[in-house]
Protein backbone atom coordinates (compact mmCIF):
# COMPACT_ATOMS: atom_id res chain seq x y z
CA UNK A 1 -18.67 -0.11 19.40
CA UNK A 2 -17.97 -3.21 17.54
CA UNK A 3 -18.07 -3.27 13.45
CA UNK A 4 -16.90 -5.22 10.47
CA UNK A 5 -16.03 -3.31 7.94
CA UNK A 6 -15.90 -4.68 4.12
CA UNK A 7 -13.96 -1.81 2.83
CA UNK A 8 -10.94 -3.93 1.74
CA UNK A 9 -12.79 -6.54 -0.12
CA UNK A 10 -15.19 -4.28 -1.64
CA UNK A 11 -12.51 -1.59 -2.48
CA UNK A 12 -12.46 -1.44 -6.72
CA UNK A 13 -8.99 -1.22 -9.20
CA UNK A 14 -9.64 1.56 -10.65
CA UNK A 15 -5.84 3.15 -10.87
CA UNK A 16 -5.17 4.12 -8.08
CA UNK A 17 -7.35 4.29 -4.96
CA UNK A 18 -6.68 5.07 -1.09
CA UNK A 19 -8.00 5.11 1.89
CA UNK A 20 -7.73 5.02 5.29
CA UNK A 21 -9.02 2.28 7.60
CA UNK A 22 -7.57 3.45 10.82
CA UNK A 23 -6.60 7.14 11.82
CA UNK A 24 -5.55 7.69 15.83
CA UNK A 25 -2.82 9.39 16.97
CA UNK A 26 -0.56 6.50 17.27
CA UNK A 27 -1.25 4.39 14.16
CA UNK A 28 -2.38 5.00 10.73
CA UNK A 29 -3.83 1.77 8.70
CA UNK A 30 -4.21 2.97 4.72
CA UNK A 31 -6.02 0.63 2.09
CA UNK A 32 -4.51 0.93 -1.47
CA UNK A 33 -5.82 -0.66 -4.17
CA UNK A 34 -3.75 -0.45 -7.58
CA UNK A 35 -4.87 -1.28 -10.69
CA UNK A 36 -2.27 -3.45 -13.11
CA UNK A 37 -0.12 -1.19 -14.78
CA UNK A 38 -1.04 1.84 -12.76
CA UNK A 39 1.39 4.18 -10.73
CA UNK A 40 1.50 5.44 -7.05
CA UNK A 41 3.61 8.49 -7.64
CA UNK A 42 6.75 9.36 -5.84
CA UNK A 43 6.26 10.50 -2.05
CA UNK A 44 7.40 9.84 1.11
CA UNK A 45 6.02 8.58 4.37
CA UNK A 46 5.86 10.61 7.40
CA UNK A 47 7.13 7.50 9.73
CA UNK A 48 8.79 4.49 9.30
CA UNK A 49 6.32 1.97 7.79
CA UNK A 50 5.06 -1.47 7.24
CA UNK A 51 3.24 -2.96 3.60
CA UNK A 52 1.50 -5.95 3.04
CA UNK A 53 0.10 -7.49 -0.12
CA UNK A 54 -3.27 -8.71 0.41
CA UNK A 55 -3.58 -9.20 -3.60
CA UNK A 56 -1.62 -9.87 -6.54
CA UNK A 57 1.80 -8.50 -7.24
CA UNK A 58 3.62 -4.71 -6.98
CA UNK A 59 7.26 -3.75 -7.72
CA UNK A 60 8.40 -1.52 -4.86
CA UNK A 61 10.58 1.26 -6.18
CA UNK A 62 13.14 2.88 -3.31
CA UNK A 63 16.75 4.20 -3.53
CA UNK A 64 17.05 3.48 -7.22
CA UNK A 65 15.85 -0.20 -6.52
CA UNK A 66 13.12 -2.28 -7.49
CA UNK A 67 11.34 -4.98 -4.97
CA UNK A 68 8.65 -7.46 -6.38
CA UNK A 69 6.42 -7.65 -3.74
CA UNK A 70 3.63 -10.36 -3.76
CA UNK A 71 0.17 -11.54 -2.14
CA UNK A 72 0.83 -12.06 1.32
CA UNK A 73 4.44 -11.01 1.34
CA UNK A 74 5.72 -8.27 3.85
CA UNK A 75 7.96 -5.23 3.49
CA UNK A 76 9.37 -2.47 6.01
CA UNK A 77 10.66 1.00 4.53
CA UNK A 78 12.25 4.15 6.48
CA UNK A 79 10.44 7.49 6.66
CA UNK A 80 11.54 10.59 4.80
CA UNK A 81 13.07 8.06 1.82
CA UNK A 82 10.89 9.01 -1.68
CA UNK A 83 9.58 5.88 -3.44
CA UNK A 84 7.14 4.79 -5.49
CA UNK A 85 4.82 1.83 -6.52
CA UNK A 86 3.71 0.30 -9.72
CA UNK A 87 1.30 -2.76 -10.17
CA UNK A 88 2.29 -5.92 -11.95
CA UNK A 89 -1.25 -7.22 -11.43
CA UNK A 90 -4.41 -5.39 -9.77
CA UNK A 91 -3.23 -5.49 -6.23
CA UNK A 92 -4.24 -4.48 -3.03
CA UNK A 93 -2.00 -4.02 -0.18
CA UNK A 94 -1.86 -2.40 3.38
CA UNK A 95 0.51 0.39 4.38
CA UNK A 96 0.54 0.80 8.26
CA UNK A 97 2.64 3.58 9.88
């Protein structure tokens, strides 16, 4: 019933990895690890959504602007709006929607 899970920590930069933590109807939790200088391509999210940098340092792209986003920093972005990501550093970072 109860469980830690390492996953995060022991999740590797290798370009671009993801994965979910959480899946239930209401909630999805994703793990994305990013490798410096490595791309997550253009998409969009299905629902309005929540990232947070647990390590190092992305640049957000969205509606032909750029966000640095760093460890520990927060940032909300609409649903149906294409983006993308690139890594300054290896980063890891949480995307919950």
């Amino acid at each position: 019933m109860y469980a830690i899970n390492n996953q995060i920590k022991n999740q590797e930069y290798n370009k671009l990895q993801v994965n979910k933590l959480v899946k239930t109807e209401v909630l999805e939790i994703l793990n994305i690890s990013l490798e410096k200088g490595a791309i997550f391509p253009e998409h969009i999210a299905p629902t309005d959504a929540q990232l947070i940098v647990l390590e190092g340092e992305i640049m957000f792209h969205i509606n032909g602007k750029s966000y640095p986003i760093k460890e520990q920093q927060h940032f909300s972005f609409p649903k149906e709006v294409p983006h993308w990501v690139s890594a300054e550093e290896n980063s890891k970072f949480l995307i919950i929607r």
